[in-house]
Structures are given as structure tokens and as C-alpha cells.
C-alpha atoms as a PDB file:
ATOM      1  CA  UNK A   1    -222.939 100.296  -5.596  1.00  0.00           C
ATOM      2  CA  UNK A   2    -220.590 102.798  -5.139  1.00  0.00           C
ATOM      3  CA  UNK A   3    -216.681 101.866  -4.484  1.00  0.00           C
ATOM      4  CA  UNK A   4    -214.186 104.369  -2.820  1.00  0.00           C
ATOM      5  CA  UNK A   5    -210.876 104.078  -4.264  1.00  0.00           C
ATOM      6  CA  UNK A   6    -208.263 105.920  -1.727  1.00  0.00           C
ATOM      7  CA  UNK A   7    -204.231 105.739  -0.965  1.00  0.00           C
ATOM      8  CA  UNK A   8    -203.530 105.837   2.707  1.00  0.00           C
ATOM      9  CA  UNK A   9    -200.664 106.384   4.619  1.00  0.00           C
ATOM     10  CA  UNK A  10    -199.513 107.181   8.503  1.00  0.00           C
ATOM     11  CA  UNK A  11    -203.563 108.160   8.891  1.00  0.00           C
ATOM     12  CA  UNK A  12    -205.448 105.420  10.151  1.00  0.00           C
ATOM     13  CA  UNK A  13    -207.931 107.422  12.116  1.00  0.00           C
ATOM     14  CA  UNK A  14    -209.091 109.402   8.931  1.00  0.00           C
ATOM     15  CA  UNK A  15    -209.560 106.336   7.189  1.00  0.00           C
ATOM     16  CA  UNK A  16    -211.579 104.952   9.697  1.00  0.00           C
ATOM     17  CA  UNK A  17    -213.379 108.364   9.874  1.00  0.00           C
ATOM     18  CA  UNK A  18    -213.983 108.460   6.247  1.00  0.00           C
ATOM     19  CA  UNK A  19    -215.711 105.143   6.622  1.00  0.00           C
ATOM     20  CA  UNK A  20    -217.810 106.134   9.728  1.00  0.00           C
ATOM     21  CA  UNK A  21    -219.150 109.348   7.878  1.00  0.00           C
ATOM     22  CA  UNK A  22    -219.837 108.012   4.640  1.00  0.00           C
ATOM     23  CA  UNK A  23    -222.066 105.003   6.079  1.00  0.00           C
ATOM     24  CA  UNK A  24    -224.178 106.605   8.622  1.00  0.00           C
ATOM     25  CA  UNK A  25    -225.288 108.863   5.897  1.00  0.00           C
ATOM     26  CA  UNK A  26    -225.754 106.687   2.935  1.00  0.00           C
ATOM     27  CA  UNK A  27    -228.695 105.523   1.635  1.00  0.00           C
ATOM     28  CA  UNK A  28    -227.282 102.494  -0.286  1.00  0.00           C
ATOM     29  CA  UNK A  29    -224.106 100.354  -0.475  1.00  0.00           C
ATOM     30  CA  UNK A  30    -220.552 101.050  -0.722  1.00  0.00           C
ATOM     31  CA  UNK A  31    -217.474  99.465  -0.741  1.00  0.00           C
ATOM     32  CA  UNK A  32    -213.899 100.767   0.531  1.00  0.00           C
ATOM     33  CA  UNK A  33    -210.774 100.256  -1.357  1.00  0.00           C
ATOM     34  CA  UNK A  34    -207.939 101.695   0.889  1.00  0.00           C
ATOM     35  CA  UNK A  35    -204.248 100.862  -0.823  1.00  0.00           C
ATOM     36  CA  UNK A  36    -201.652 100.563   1.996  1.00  0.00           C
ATOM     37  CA  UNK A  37    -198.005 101.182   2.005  1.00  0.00           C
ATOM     38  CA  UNK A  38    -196.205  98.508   3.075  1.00  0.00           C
ATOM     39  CA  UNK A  39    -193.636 100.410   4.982  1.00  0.00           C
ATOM     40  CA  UNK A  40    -196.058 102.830   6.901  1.00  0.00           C
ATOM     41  CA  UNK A  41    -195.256 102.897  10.171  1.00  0.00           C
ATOM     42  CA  UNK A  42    -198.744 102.763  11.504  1.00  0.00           C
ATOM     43  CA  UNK A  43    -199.914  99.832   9.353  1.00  0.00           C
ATOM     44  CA  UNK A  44    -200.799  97.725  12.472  1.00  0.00           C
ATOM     45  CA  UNK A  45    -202.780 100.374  13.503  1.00  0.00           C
ATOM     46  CA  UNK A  46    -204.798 100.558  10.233  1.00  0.00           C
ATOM     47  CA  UNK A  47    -205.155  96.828  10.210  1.00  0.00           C
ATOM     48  CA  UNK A  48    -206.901  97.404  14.104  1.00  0.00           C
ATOM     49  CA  UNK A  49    -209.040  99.664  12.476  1.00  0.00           C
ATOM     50  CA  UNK A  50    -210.277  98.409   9.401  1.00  0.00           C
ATOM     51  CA  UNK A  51    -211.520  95.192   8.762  1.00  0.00           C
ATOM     52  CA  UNK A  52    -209.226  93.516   5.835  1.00  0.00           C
ATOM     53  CA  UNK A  53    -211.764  93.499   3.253  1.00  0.00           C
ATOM     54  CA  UNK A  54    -211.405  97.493   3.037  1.00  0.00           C
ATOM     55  CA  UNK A  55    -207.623  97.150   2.501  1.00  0.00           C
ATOM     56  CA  UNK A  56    -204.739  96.413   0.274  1.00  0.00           C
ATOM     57  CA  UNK A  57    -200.947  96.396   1.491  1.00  0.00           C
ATOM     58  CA  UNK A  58    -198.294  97.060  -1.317  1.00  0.00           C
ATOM     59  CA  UNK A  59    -194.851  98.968  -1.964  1.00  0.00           C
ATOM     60  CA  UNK A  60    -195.009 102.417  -1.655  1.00  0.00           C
ATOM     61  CA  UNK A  61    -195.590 103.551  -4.888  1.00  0.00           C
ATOM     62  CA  UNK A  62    -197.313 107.088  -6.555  1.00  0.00           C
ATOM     63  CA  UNK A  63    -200.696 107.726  -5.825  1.00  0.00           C
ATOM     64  CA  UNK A  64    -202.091 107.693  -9.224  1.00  0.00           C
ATOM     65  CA  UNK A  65    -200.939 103.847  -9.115  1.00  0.00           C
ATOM     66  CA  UNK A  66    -202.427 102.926  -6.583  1.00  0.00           C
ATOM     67  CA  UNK A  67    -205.905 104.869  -7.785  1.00  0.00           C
ATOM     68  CA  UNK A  68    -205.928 102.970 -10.864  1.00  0.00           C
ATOM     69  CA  UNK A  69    -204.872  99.734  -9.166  1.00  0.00           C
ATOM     70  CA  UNK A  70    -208.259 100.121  -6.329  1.00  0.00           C
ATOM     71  CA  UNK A  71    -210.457 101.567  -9.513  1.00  0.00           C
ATOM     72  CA  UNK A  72    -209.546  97.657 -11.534  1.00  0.00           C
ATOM     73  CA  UNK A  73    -210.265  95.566  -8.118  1.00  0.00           C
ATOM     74  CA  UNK A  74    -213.829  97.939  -7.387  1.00  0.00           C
ATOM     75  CA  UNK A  75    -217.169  95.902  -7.858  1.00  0.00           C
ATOM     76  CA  UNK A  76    -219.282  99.020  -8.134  1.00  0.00           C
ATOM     77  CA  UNK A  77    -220.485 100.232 -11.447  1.00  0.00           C
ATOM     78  CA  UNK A  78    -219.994 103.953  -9.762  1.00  0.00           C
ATOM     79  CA  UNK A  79    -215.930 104.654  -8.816  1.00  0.00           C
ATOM     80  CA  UNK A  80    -215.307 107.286  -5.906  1.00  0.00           C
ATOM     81  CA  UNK A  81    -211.591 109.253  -6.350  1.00  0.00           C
ATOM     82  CA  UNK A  82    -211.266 110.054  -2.644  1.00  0.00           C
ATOM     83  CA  UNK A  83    -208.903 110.953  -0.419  1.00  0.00           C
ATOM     84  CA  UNK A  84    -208.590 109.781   3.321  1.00  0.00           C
ATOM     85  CA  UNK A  85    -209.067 113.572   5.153  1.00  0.00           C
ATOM     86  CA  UNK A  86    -212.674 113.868   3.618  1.00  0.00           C
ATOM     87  CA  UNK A  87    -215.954 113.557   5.900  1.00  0.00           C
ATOM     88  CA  UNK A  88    -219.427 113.453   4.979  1.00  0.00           C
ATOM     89  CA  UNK A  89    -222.173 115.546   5.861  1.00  0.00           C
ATOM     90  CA  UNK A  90    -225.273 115.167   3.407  1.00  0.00           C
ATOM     91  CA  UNK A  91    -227.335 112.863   4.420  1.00  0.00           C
ATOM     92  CA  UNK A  92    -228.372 110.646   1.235  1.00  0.00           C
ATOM     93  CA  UNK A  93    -225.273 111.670  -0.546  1.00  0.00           C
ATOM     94  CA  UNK A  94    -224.873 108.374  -2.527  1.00  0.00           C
ATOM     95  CA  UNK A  95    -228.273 108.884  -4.486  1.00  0.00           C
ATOM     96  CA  UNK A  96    -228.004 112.311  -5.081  1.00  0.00           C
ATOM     97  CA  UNK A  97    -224.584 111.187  -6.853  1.00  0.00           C
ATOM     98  CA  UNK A  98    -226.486 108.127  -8.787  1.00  0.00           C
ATOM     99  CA  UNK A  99    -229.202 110.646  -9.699  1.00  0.00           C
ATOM    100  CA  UNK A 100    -227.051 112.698 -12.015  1.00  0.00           C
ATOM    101  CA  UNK A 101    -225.597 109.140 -13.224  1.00  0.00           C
ATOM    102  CA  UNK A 102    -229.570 107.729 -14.158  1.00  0.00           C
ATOM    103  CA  UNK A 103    -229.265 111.357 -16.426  1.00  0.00           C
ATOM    104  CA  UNK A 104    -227.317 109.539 -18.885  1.00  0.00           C
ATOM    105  CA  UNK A 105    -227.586 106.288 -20.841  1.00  0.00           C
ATOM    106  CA  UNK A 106    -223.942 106.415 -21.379  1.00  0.00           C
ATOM    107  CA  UNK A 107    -222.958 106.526 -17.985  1.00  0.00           C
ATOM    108  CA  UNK A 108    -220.225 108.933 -18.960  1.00  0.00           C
ATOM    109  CA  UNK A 109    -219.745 111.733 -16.857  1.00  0.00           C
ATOM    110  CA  UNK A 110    -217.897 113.520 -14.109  1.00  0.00           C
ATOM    111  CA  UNK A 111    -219.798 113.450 -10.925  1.00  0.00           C
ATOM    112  CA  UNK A 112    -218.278 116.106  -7.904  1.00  0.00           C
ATOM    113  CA  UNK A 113    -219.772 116.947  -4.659  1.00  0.00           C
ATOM    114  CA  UNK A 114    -218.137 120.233  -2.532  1.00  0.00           C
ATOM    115  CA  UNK A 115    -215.485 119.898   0.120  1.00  0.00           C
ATOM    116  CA  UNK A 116    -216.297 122.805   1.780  1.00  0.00           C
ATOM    117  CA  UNK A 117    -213.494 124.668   1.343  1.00  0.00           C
ATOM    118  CA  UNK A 118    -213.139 124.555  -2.680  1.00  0.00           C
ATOM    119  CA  UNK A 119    -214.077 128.238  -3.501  1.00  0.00           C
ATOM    120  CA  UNK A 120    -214.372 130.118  -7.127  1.00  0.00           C
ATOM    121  CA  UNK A 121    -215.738 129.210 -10.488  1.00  0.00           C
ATOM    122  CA  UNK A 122    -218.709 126.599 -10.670  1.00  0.00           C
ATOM    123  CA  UNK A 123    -219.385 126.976  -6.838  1.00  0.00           C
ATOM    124  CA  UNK A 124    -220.462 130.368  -6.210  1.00  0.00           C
ATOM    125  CA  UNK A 125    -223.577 130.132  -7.635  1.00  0.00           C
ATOM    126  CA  UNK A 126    -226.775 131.167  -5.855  1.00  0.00           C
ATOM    127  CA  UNK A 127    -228.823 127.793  -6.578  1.00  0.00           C
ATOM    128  CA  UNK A 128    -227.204 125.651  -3.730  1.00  0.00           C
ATOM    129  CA  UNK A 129    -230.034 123.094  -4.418  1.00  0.00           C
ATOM    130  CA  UNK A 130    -229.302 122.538  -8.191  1.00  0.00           C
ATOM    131  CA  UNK A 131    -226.476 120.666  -9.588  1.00  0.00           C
ATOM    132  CA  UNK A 132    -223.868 122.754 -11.961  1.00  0.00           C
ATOM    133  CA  UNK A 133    -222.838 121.574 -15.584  1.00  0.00           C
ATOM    134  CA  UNK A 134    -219.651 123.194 -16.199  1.00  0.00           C
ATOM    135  CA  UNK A 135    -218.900 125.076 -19.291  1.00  0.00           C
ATOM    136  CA  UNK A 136    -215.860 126.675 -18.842  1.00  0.00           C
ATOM    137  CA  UNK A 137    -212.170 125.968 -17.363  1.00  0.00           C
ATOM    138  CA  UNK A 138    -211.601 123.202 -14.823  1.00  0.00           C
ATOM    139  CA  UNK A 139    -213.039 124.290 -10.948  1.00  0.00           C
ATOM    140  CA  UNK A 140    -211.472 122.931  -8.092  1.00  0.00           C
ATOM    141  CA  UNK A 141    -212.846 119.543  -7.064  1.00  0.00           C
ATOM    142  CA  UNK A 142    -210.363 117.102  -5.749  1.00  0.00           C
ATOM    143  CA  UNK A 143    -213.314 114.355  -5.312  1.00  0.00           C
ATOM    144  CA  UNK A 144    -215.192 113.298  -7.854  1.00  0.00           C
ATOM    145  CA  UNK A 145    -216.905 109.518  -9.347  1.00  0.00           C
ATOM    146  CA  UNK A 146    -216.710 107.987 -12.861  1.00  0.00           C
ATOM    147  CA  UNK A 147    -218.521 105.605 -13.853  1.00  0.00           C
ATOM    148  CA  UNK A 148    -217.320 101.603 -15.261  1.00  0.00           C
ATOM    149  CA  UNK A 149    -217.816 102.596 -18.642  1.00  0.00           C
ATOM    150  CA  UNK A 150    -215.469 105.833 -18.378  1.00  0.00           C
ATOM    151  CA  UNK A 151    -212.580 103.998 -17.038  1.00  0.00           C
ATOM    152  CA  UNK A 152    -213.078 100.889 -19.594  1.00  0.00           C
ATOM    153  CA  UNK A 153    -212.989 103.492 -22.351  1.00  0.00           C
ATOM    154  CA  UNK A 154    -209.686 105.061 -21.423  1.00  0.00           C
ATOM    155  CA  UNK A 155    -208.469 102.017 -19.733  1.00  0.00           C
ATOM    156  CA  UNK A 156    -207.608 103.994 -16.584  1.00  0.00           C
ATOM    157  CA  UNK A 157    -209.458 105.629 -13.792  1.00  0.00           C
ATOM    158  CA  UNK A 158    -207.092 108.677 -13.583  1.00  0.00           C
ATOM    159  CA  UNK A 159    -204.154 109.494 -16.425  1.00  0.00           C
ATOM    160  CA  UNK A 160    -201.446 107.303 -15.571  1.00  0.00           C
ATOM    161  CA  UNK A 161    -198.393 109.777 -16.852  1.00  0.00           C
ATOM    162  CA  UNK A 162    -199.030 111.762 -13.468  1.00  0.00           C
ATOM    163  CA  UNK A 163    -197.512 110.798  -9.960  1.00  0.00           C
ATOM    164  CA  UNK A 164    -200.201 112.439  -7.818  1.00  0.00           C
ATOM    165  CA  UNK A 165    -201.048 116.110  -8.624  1.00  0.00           C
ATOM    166  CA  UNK A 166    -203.540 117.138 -11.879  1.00  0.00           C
ATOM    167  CA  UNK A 167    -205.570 114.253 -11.798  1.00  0.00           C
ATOM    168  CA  UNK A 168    -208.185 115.880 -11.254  1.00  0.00           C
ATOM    169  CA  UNK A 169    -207.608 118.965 -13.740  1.00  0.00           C
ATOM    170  CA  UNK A 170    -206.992 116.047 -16.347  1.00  0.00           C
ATOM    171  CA  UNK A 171    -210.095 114.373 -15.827  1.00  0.00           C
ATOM    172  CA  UNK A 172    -212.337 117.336 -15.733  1.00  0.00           C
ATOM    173  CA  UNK A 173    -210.896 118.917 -18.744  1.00  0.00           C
ATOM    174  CA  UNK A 174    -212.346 115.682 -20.364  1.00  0.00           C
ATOM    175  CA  UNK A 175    -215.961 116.030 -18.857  1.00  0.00           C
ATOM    176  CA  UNK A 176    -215.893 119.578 -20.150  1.00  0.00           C
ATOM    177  CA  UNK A 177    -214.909 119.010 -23.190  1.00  0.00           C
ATOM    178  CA  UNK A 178    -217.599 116.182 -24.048  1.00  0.00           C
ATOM    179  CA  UNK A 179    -220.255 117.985 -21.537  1.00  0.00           C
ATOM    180  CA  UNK A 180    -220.432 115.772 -18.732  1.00  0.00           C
ATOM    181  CA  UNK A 181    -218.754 117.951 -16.174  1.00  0.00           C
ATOM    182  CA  UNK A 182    -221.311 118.165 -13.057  1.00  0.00           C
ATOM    183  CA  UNK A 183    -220.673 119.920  -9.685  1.00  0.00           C
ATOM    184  CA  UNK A 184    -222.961 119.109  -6.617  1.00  0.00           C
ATOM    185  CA  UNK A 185    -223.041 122.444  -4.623  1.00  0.00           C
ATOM    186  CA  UNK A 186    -225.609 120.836  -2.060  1.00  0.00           C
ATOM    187  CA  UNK A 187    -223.759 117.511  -1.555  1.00  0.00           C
ATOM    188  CA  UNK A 188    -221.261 118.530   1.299  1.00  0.00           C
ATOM    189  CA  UNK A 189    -217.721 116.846   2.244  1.00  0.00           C
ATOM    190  CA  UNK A 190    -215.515 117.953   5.003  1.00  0.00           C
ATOM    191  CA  UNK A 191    -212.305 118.142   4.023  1.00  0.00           C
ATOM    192  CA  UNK A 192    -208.940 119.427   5.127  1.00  0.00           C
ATOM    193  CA  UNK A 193    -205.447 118.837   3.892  1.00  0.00           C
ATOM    194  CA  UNK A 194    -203.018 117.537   6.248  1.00  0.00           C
ATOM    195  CA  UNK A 195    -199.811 118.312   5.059  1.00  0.00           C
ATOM    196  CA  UNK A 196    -197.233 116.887   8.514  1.00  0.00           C
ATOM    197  CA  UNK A 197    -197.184 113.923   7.059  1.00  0.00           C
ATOM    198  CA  UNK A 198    -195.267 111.205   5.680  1.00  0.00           C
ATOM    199  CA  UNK A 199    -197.222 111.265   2.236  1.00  0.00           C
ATOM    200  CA  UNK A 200    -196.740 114.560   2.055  1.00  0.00           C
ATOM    201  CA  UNK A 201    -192.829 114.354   2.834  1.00  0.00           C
ATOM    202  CA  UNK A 202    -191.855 111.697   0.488  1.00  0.00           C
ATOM    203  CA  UNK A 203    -193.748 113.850  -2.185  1.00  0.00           C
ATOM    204  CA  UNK A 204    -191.878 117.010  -1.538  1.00  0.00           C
ATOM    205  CA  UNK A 205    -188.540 114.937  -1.598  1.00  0.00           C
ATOM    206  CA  UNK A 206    -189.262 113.790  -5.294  1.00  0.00           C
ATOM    207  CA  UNK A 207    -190.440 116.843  -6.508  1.00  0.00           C
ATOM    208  CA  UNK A 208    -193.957 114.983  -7.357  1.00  0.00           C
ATOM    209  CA  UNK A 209    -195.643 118.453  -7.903  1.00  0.00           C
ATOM    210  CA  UNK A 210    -192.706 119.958 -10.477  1.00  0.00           C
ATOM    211  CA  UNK A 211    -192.577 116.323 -11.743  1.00  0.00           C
ATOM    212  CA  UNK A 212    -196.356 116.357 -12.356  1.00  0.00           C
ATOM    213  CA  UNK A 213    -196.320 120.094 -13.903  1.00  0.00           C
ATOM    214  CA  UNK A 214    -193.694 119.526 -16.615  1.00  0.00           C
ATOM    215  CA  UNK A 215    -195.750 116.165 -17.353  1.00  0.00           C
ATOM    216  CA  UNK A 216    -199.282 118.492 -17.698  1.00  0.00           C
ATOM    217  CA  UNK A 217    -197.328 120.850 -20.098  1.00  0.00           C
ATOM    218  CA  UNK A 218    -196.818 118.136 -22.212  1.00  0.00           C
ATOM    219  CA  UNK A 219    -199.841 116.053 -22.296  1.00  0.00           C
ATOM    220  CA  UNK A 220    -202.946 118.753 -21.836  1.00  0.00           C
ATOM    221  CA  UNK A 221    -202.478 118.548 -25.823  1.00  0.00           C
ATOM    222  CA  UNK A 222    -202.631 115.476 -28.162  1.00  0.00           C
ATOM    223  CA  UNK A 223    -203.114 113.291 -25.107  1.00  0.00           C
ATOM    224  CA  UNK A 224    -206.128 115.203 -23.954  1.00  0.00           C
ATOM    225  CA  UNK A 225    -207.561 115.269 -27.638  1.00  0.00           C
ATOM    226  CA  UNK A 226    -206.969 111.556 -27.801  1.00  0.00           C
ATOM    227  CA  UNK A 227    -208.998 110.580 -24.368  1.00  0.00           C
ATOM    228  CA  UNK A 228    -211.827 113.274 -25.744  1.00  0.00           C
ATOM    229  CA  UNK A 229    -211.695 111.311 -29.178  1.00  0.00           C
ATOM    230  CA  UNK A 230    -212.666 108.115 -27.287  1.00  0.00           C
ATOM    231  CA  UNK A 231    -215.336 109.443 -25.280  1.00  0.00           C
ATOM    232  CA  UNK A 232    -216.921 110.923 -27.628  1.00  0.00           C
ATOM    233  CA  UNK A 233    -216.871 108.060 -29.653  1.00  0.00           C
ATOM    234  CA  UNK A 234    -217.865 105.998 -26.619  1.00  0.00           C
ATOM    235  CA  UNK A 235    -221.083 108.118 -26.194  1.00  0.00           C
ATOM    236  CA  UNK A 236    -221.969 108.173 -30.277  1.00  0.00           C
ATOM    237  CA  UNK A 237    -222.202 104.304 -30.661  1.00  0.00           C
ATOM    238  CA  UNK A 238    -223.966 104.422 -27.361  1.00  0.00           C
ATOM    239  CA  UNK A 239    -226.531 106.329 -28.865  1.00  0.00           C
ATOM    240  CA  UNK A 240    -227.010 103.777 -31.881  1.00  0.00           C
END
């Protein structure tokens, strides 16, 4: 089973989208983890919308939080970082994602289908049919699933020392540097950034994104090499 793991807030109808998209093309099961502020202004509304087992209600809190917190409550082996504007449009998405999962004993790996509008590096490639392992620098892929065994490793989904912004650039650096970084050009999400929103208002008034890029300057080195270490490590005793 795969579990979505996703902070919402003043966006009930995406939510619900994101749900209606992901099931009617799925081949399997899932299970949604929305985390809820508890001073959103539209939390009725989400509660109208979603039944409660899809939801938690808490303080308002960073994002990365409230990842981590959905990734330790999820009962799938597979965990989906997602965020609420995304909508699916490959049909049997879920096992193309487990497919690239069953490649590896270990279970340790980055998993990342396209958005749609991500563009450069790692999805330009001709092959749209193939997946991509990624040898280089970090690509741009905001959505991406880990596996149980990743996050019980680390002890965290996504690097707690951020408030929102380079999770993703963390956590691929990792794949990449153990070999586990895999894009899926031909598994399609529709995604669009809203950015007149409350979410993105309360981050601009804390600075999250100079916060978060003063934190990456200081933790893309021994950090990083410490996560790799364990991974690594992970994936060596695996093999015995």
C-alpha cells in the first residue's frame, strides 16, 4: 500500500481533488494522510470534504513537521511526499511506482514521477517510456516516495533541520549519492503552485525560504555524509 503524506491549508478542494485523481487511476490501495492546521479558516470545509480517516488537525506548525509526523502514523510500506495542488493522470501509476521498488531487495530508493511542468536535467530525455537513474546533480522533483526502510534508517521521512523548502534537494542528493535516484518520465502529475494563499503568506512572513537556505549551507556537508553513511550501511548488511 501506498500512503500520501501531505500538509494542507485554506485548500480543501485540491485536497479533495488530489484524492479523486489518484483513486480513479490506481490500480491498488492507498491511504491519505492530510495534516490540518488548526486555525485554517476553511477547516469545516475540509472536514465536509474528507472523510476523517484522511485527516489530522494540529497547530500550525512547518511543513517538514508535519511530513514527518503523517510519514510515522502511514501503514504503507511505500511513503508518498505530496503536496495538495498535484493531479494524476497515468492510469496505473501506483504499480509503475512499486515496480521500480520490487528492483531492489533493500527497498532503498528514491522513487519520482513528473509534474508536468518540472523541466531540465533527468527529464529531457527522448525515452519517455523508460525510467531515469540519475547520475548527476539533484533534478527538480518536488514529489517523490521512500520506502519504510529509508525513513527507519534515518529516522525521518524528510531532514528535520528544514522548515519547508530543500527537502527535496536533501533527499535526492542522498539517492544519488548511494544510486537509488529514479525519475519516472512516463508517470504524469498535474501540478501547479498556488502561491495566494495563506501557506504561502505565513511562509514569506518568516522568511522560511532564507531560513531554509542558510540551514542547506550548513548541512549539505557532514550531515549529508552522515545520512549517506547509514544508507549505505543499511543496503551492505542487507545484502548479507
Amino acid at each position: 500500500m501506498i500512503s500520501f503524506c501531505c500538509p494542507s491549508r485554506g485548500r480543501p478542494q485540491l485536497a479533495k481533488r488530489l484524492i479523486d485523481s489518484a483513486t480513479s487511476n490506481q490500480s491498488g490501495d492507498t491511504e491519505f494522510l492530510f495534516y490540518l492546521n488548526d486555525d485554517d479558516d476553511t477547516l469545516d470545509e475540509y472536514r465536509d470534504l474528507l472523510d476523517e480517516k484522511h485527516y489530522v488537525v494540529g497547530p500550525n506548525q512547518s511543513t517538514c513537521f508535519s511530513w514527518n509526523q503523517l510519514a510515522e502514523r502511514a501503514n504503507g510500506e511505500l511513503v508518498f511526499l505530496m503536496g495538495d495542488d498535484a493531479q494524476f493522470l497515468t492510469k496505473n501509476w501506483d504499480i509503475e511506482i512499486e515496480k521500480i521498488f520490487d528492483q531492489y531487495p533493500d527497498k532503498i530508493c528514491m522513487v519520482s514521477p513528473w509534474d508536468c511542468n518540472t523541466k531540465g536535467k533527468g527529464w529531457e530525455h527522448k525515452d519517455k517510456t523508460s525510467p531515469v537513474y540519475v547520475q548527476n546533480e539533484p533534478v527538480g522533483a518536488p514529489h517523490f516516495v521512500l520506502h519504510k526502510n529509508w525513513i527507519h534508517t534515518l529516522g525521518y521521512m524528510v531532514p528535520p533541520f528544514f522548515w519547508h523548502w530543500y527537502v527535496d534537494t536533501y533527499t535526492q542528493a542522498l539517492s544519488i549519492r548511494v544510486n537509488r535516484c529514479i525519475l519516472l518520465p512516463y508517470v504524469h502529475l498535474k501540478a501547479k503552485k498556488v502561491f495566494d494563499d495563506t501557506a504561502n503568506e505565513i511562509r514569506s512572513k518568516n522568511s522560511v525560504d532564507k531560513r531554509d537556505d542558510w540551514v542547506w549551507s550548513k548541512v549539505k556537508g557532514r550531515h549529508l555524509d552522515a545520512d549517506v553513511a547509514l544508507l549505505k550501511k543499511f543496503i551492505e548488511n542487507y545484502k548479507k
